[in-house]
C-alpha atoms as a PDB file:
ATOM      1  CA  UNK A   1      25.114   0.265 -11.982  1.00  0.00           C
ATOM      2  CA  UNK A   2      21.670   0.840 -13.213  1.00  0.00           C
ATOM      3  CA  UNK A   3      20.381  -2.053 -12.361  1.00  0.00           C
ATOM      4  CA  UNK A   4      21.530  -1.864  -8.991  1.00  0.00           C
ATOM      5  CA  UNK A   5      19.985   1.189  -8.171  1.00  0.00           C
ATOM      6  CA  UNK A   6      16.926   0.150  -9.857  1.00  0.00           C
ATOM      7  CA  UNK A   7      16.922  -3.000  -7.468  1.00  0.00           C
ATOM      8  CA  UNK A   8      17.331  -1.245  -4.403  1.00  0.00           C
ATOM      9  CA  UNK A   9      14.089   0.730  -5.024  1.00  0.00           C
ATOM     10  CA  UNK A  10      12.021  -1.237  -5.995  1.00  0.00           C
ATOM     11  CA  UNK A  11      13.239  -3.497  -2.989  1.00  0.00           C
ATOM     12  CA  UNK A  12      11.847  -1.084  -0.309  1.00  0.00           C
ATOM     13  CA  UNK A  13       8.494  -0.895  -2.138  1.00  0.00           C
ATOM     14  CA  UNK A  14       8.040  -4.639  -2.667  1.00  0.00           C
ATOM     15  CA  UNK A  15       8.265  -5.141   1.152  1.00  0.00           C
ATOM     16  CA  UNK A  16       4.739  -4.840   2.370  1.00  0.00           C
ATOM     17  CA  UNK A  17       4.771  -1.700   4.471  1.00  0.00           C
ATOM     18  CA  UNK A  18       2.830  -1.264   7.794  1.00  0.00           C
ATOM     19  CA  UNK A  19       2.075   2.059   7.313  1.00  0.00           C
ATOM     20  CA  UNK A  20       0.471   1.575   3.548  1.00  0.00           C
ATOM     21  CA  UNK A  21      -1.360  -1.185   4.258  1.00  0.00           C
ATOM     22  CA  UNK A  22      -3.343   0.464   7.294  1.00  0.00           C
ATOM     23  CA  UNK A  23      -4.307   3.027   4.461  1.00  0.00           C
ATOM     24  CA  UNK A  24      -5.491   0.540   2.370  1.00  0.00           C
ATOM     25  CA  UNK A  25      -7.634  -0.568   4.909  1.00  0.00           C
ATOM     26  CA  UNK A  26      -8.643   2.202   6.477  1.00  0.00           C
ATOM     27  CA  UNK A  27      -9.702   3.285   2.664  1.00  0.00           C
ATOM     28  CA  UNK A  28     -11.604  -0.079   2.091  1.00  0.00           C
ATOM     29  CA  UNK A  29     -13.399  -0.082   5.272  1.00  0.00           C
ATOM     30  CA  UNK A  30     -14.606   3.452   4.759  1.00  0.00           C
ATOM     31  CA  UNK A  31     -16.132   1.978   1.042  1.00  0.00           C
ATOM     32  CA  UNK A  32     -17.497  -0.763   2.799  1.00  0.00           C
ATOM     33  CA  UNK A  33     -19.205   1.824   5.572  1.00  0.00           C
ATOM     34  CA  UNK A  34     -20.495   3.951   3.209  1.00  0.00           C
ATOM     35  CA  UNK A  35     -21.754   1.003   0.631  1.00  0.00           C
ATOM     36  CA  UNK A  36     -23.630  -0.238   3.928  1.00  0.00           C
ATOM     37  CA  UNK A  37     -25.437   3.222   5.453  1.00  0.00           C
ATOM     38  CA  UNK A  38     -26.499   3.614   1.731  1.00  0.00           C
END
């Protein structure tokens, strides 16, 4: 029973989601912005 809950979140988090990864890259492009005007 454990185990199955366990597998159904980490499911969800393991599929790459949309809205995450625009973060990420939002967040890396600002670095890479600011790295540059420096």
């Amino acid at each position: 029973m454990a185990t199955d809950g366990h597998e159904g979140l980490i499911q969800p988090r393991k599929v790459p989601n949309p809205m995450r990864e625009s973060r990420s890259h939002q967040e890396l492009h600002r670095e890479l912005l600011f790295s540059h005007s420096r």
